[in-house]
C-alpha atoms as a PDB file:
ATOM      1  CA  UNK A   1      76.252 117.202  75.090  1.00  0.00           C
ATOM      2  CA  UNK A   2      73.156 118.684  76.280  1.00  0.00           C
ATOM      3  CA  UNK A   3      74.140 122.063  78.576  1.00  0.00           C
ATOM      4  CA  UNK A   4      72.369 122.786  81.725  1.00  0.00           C
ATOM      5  CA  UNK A   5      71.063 125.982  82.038  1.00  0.00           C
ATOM      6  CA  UNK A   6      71.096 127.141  85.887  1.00  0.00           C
ATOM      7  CA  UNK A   7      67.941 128.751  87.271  1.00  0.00           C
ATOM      8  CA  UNK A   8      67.648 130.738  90.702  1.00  0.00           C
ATOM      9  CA  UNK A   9      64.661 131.760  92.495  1.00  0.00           C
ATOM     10  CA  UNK A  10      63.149 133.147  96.315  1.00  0.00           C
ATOM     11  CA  UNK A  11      62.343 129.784  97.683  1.00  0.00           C
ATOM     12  CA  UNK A  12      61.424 128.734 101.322  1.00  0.00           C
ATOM     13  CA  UNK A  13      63.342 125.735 102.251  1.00  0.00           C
ATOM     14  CA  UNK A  14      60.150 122.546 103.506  1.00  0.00           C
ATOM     15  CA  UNK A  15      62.881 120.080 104.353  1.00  0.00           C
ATOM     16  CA  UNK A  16      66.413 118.471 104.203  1.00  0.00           C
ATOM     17  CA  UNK A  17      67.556 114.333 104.817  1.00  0.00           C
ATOM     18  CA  UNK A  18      71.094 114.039 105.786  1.00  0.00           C
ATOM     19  CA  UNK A  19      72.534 111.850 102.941  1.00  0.00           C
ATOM     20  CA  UNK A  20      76.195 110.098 103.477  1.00  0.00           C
ATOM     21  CA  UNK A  21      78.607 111.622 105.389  1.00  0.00           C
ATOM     22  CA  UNK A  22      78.297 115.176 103.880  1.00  0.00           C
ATOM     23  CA  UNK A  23      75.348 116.010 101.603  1.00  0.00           C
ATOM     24  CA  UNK A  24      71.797 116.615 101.636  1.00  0.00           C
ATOM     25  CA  UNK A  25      68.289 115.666  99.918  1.00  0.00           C
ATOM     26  CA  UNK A  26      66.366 118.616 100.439  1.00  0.00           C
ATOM     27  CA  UNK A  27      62.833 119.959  99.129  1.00  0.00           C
ATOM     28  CA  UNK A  28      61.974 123.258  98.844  1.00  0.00           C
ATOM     29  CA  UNK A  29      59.398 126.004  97.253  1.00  0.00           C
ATOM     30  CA  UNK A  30      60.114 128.909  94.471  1.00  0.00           C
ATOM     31  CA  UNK A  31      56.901 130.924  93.695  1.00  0.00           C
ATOM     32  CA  UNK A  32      57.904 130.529  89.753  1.00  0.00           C
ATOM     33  CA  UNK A  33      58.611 126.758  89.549  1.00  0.00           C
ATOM     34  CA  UNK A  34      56.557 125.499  92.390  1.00  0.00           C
ATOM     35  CA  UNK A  35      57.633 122.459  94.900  1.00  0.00           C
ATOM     36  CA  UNK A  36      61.033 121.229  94.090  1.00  0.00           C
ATOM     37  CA  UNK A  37      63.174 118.437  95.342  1.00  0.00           C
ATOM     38  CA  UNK A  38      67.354 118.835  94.851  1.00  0.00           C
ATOM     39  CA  UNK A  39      70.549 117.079  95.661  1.00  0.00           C
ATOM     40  CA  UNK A  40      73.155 119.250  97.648  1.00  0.00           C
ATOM     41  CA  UNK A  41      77.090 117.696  97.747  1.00  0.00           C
ATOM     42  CA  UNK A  42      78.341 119.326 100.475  1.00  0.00           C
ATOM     43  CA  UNK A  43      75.103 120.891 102.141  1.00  0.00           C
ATOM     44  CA  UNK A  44      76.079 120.146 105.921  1.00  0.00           C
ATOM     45  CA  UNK A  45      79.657 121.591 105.388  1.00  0.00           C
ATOM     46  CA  UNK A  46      80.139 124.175 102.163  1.00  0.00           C
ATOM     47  CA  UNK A  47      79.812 127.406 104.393  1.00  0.00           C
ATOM     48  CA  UNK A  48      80.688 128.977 101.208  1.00  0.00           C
ATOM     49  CA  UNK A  49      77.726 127.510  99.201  1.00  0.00           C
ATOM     50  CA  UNK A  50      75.242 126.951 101.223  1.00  0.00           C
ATOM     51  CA  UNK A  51      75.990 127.795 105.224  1.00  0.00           C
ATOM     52  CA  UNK A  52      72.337 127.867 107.069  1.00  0.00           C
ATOM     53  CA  UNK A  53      70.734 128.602 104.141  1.00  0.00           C
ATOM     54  CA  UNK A  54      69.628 124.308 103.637  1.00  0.00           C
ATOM     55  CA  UNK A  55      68.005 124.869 107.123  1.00  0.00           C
ATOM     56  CA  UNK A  56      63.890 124.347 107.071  1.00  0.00           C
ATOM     57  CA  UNK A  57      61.946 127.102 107.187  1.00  0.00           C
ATOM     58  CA  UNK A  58      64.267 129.591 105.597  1.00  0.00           C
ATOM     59  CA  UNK A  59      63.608 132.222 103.023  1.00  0.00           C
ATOM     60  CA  UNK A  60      66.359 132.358 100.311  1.00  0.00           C
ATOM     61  CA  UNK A  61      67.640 132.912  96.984  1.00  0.00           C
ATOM     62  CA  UNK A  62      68.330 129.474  95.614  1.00  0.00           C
ATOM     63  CA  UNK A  63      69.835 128.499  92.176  1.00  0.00           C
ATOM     64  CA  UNK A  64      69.746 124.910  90.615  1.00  0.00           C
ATOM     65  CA  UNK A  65      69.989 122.562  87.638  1.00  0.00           C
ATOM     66  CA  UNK A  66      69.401 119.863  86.266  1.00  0.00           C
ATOM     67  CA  UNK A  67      70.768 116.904  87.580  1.00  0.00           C
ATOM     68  CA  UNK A  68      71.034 113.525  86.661  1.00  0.00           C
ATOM     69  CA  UNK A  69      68.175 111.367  88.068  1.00  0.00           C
ATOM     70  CA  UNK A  70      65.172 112.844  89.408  1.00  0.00           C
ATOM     71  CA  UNK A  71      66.631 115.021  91.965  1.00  0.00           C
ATOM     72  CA  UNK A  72      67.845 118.655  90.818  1.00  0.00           C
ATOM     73  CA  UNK A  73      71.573 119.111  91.576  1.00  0.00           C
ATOM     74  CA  UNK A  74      72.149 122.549  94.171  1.00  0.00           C
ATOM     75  CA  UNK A  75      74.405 124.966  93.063  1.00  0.00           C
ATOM     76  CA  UNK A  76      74.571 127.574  95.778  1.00  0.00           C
ATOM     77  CA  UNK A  77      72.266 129.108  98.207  1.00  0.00           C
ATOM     78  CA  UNK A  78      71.650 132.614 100.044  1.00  0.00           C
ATOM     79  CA  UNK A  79      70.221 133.098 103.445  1.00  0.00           C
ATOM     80  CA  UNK A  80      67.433 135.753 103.607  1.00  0.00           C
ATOM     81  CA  UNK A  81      65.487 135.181 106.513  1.00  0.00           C
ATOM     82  CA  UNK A  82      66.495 132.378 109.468  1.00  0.00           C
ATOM     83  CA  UNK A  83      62.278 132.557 110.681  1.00  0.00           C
ATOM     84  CA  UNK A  84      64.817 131.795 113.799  1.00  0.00           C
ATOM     85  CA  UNK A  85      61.741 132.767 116.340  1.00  0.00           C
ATOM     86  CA  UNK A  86      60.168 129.695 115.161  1.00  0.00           C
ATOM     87  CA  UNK A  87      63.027 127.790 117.152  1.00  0.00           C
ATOM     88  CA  UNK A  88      62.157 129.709 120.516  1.00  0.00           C
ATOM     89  CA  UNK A  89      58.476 127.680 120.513  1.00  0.00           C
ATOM     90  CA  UNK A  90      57.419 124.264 120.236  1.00  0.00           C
ATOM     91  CA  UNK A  91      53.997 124.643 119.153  1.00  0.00           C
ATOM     92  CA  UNK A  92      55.234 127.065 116.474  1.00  0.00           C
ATOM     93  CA  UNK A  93      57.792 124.349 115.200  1.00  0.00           C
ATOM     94  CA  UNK A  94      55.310 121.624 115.213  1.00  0.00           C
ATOM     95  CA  UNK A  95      52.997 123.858 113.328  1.00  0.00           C
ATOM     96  CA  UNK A  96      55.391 124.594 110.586  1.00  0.00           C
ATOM     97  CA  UNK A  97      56.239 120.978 110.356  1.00  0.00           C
ATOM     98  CA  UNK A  98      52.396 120.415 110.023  1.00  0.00           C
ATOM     99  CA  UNK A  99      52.235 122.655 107.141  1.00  0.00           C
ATOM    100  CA  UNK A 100      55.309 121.537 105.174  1.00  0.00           C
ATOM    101  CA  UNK A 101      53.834 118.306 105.084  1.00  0.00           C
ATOM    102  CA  UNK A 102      50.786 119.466 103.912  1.00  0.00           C
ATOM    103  CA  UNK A 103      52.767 121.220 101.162  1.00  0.00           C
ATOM    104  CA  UNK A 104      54.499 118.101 100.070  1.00  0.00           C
ATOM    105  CA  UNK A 105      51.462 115.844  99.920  1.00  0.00           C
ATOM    106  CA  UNK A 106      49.031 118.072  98.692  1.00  0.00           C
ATOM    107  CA  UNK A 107      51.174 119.880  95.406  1.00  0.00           C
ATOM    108  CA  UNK A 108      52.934 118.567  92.173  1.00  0.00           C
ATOM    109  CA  UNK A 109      56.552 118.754  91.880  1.00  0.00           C
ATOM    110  CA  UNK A 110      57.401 121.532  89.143  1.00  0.00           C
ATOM    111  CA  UNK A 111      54.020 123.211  89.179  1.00  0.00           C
ATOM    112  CA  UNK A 112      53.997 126.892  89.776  1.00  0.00           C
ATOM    113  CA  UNK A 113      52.230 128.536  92.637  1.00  0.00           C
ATOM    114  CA  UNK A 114      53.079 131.719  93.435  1.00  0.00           C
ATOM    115  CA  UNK A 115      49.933 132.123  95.685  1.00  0.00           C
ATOM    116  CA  UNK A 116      50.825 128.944  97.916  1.00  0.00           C
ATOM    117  CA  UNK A 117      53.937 130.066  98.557  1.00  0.00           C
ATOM    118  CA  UNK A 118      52.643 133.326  99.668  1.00  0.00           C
ATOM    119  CA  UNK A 119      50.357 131.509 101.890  1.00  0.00           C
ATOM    120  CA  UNK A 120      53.530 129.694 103.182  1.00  0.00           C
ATOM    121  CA  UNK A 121      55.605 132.384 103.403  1.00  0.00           C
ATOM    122  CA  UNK A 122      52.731 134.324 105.521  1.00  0.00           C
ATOM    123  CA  UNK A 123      52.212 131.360 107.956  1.00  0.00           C
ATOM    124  CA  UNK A 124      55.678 131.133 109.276  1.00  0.00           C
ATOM    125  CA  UNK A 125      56.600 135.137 109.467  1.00  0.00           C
ATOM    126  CA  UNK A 126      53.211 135.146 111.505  1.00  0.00           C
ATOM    127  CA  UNK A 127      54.388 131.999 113.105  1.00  0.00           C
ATOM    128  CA  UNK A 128      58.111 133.188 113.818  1.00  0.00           C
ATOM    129  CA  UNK A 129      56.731 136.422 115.237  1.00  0.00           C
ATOM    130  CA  UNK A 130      54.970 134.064 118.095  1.00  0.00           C
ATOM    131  CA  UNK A 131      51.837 134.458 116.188  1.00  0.00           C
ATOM    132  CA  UNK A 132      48.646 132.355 117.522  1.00  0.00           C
ATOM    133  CA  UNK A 133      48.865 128.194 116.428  1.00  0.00           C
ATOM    134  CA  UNK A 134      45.547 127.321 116.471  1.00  0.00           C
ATOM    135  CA  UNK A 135      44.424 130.562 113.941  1.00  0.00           C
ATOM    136  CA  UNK A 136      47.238 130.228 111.914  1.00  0.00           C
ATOM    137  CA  UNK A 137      46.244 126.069 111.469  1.00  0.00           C
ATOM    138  CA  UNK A 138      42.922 127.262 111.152  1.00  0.00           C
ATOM    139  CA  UNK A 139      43.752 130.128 108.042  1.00  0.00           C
ATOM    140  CA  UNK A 140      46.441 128.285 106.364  1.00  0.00           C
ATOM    141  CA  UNK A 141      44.167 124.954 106.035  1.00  0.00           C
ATOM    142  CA  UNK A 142      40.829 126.793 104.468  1.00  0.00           C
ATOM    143  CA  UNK A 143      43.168 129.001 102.186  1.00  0.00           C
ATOM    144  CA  UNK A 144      45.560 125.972 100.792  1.00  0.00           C
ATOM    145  CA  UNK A 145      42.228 123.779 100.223  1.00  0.00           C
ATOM    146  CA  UNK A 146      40.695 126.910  98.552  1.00  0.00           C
ATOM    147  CA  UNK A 147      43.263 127.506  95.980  1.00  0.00           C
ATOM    148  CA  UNK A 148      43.468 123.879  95.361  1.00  0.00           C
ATOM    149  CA  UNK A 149      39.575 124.066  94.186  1.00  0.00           C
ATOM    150  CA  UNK A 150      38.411 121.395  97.168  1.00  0.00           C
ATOM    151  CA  UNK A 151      36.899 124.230  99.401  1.00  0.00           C
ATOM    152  CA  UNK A 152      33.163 123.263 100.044  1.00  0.00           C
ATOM    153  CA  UNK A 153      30.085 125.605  99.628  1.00  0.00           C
ATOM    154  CA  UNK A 154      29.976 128.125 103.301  1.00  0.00           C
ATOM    155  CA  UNK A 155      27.057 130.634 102.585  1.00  0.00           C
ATOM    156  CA  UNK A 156      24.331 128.797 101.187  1.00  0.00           C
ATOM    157  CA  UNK A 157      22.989 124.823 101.343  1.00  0.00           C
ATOM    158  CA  UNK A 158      25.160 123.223  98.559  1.00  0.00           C
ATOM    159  CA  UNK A 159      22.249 121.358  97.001  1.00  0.00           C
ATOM    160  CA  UNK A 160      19.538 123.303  97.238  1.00  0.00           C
ATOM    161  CA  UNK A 161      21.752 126.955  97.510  1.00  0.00           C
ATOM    162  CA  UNK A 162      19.335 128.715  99.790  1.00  0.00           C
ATOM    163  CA  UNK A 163      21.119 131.063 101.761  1.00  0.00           C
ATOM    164  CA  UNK A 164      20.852 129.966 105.664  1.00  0.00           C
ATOM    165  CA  UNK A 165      18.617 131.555 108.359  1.00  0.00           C
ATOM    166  CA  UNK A 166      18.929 129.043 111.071  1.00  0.00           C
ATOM    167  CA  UNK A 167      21.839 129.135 113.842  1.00  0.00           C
ATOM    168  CA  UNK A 168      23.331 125.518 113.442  1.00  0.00           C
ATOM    169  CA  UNK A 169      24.018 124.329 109.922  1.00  0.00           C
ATOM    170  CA  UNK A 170      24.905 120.394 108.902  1.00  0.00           C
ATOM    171  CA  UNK A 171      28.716 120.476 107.124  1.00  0.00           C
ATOM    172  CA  UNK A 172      28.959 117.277 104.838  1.00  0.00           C
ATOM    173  CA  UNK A 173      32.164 117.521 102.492  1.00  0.00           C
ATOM    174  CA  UNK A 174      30.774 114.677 100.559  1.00  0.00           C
ATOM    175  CA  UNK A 175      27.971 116.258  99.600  1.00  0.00           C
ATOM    176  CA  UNK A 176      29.555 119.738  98.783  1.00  0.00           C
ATOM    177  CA  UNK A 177      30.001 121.718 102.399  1.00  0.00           C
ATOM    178  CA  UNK A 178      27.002 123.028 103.951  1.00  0.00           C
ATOM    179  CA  UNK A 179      23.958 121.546 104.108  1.00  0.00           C
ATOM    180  CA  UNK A 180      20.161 123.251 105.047  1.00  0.00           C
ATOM    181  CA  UNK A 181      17.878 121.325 107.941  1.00  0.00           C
ATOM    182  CA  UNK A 182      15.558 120.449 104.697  1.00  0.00           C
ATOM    183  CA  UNK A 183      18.532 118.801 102.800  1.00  0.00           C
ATOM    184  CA  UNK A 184      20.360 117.128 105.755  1.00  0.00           C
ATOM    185  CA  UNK A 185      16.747 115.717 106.206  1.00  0.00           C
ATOM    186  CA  UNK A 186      18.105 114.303 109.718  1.00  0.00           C
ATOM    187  CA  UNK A 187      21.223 112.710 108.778  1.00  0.00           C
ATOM    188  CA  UNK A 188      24.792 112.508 110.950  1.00  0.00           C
ATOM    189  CA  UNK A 189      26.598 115.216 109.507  1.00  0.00           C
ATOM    190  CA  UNK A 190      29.189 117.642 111.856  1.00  0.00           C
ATOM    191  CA  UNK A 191      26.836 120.788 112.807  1.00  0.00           C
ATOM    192  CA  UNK A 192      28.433 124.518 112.782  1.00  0.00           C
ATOM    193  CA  UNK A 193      27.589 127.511 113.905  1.00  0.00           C
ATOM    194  CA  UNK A 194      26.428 130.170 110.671  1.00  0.00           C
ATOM    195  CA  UNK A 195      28.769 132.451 112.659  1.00  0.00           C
ATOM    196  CA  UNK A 196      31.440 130.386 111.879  1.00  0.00           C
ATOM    197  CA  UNK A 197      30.723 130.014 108.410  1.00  0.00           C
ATOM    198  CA  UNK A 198      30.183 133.747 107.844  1.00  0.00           C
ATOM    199  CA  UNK A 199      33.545 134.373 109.418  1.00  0.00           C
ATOM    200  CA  UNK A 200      35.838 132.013 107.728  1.00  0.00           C
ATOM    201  CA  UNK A 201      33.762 133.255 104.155  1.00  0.00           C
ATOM    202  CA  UNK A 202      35.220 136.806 105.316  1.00  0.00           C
ATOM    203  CA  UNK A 203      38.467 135.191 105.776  1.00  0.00           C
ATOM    204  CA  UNK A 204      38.792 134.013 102.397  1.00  0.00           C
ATOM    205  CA  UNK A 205      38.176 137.125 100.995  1.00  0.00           C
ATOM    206  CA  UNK A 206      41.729 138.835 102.756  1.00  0.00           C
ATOM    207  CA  UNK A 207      44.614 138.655 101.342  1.00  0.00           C
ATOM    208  CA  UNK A 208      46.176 134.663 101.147  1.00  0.00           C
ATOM    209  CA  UNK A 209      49.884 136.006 103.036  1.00  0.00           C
ATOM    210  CA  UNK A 210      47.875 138.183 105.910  1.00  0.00           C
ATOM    211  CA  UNK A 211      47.642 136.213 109.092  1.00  0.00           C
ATOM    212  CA  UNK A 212      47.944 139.054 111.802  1.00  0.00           C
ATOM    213  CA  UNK A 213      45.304 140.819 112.970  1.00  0.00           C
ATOM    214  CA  UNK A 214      42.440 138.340 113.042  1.00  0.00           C
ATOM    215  CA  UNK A 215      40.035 137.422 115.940  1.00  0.00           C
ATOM    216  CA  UNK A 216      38.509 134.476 115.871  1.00  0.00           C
ATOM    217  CA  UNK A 217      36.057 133.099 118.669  1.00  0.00           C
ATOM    218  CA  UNK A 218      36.698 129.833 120.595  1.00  0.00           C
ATOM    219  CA  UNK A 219      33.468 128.326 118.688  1.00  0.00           C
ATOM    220  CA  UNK A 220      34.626 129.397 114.924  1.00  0.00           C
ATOM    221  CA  UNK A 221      38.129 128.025 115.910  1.00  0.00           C
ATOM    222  CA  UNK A 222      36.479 124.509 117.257  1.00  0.00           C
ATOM    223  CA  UNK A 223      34.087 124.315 114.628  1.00  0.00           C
ATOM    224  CA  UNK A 224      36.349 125.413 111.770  1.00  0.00           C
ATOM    225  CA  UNK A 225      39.189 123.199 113.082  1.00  0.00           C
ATOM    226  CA  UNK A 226      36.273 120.476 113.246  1.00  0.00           C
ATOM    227  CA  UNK A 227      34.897 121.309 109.349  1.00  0.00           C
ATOM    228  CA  UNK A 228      38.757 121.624 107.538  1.00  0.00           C
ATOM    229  CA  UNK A 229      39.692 117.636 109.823  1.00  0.00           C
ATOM    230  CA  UNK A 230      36.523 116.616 107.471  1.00  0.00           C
ATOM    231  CA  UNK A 231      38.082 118.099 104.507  1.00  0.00           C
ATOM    232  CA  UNK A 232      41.385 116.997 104.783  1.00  0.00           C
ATOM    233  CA  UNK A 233      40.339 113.628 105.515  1.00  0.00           C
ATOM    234  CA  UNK A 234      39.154 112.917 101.999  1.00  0.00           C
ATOM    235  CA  UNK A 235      42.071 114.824 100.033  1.00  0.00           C
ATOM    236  CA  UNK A 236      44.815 113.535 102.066  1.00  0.00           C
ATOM    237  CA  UNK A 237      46.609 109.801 100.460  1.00  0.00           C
ATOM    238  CA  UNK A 238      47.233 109.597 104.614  1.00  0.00           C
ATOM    239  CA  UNK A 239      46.964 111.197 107.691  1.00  0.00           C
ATOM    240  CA  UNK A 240      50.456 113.433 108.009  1.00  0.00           C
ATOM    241  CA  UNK A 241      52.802 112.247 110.404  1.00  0.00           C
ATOM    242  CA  UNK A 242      53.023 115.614 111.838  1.00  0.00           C
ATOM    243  CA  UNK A 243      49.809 115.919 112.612  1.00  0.00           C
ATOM    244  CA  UNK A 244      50.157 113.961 115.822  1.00  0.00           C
ATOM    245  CA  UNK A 245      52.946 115.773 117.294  1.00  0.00           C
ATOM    246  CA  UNK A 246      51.294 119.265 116.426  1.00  0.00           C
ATOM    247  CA  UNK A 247      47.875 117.867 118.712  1.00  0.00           C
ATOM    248  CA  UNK A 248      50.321 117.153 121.459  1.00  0.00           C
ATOM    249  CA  UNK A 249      51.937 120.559 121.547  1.00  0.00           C
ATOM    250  CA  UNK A 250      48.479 122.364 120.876  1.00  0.00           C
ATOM    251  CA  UNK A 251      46.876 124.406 124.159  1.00  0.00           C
ATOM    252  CA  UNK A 252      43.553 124.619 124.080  1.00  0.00           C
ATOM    253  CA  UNK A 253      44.075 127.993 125.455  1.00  0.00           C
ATOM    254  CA  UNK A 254      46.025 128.959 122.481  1.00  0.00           C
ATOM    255  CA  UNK A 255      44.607 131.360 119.992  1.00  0.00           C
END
């Protein structure tokens, strides 16, 4: 008989599907073994177990094993952190919904990232704290495609890597990010401001959990929003279901 060996780990809990009468299918993400699907009997009523820990959004201390199909079986959870502000706002909700998904289409089960889920992690304290929706979109999007190695060229043309002088610069994902007047050679491609460029550059170089604190103008938040719908566009298998919920919450007065 084979023994399972139980594992625990921080995780942030993405999402939970009521299944019969009692349990759960939920998915979650540990910094050590990376996005993680799991079978909990009992989940909606072991208080002892589990209690709100199952909840999305959560911060916990999780432990596991192996179970017998593809799902891990759930042991026993502990609640750290309820993020319960994010409840109080629906933009903030639909946000972290938005993100999730992102999560769950975007990584491989069982593959470690310990900087994603600081990225997560980040995102919904900033976003439980009533933190702005459209910067946090804005930061979490350009960070999650740059550790995932699809972030285009900012600074310089990506084909001919002059460094720009000109205010408005062509963005082309397909062929690499950002594009000089010589190489766009007159083509439809989205145009940005260098501005913007030069301040989401800067915003790579923080620290991938720090959300609070920045100030971004209404034209780097248009054209950034504008540059990472591009980028997303060709990673994505679909367009995420969230996404159209999260445009109907959105202000466009909202930082």
């Amino acid at each position: 008989m084979v023994r399972r060996v139980p594992h625990n780990s921080p995780a942030i809990m993405l999402r939970q599907i009521n299944y019969g009468e009692a349990d759960l299918v939920v998915s979650f993400l540990s910094p050590t073994h990376g996005l993680l699907r799991g079978y909990a009997r009992g989940g909606r009523k072991s208080v002892k177990r589990f209690g709100p820990a199952l909840e999305p959004f959560t911060q916990i201390e999780i432990r596991w094993q192996a179970g017998l199909g593809d799902l891990l079986t759930l042991l026993d959870a502990d609640l750290i952190d309820a993020r319960r502000g994010l409840r109080q706002s629906l933009p903030q909700l639909a946000l972290a919904s938005y993100c999730v998904e992102l999560i769950e289409m975007l990584l491989q089960e069982g593959d470690p990232q310990p900087d994603i889920f600081s990225l997560m992690a980040g995102c919904l304290d900033f976003l439980a704290d009533g933190g702005g929706t459209q910067l946090a979109r804005l930061l979490f999007e350009i960070r999650l495609v740059k550790h995932l190695g699809y972030i285009p060229h900012l600074l310089h043309c990506s084909e001919c890597f002059v460094r720009f002088e000109e205010a408005l610069i062509a963005f082309d994902p397909l062929r690499g990010g950002s594009l000089c007047r010589s190489c766009a050679a007159g083509a439809s491609q989205l145009e940005v401001g260098v501005g913007t460029l030069g301040s989401l550059s800067r915003a790579l170089q923080t620290p991938i959990d720090l959300f609070a604190g920045f100030q971004f103008g209404g034209r780097t938040l248009r054209d950034g929003a504008a540059m990472m719908n591009l980028v997303l566009q060709l990673i994505l298998p679909r367009v995420p279901k969230s996404q159209r919920f999260l445009q109907q919450t959105l202000s466009p007065a909202d930082p």
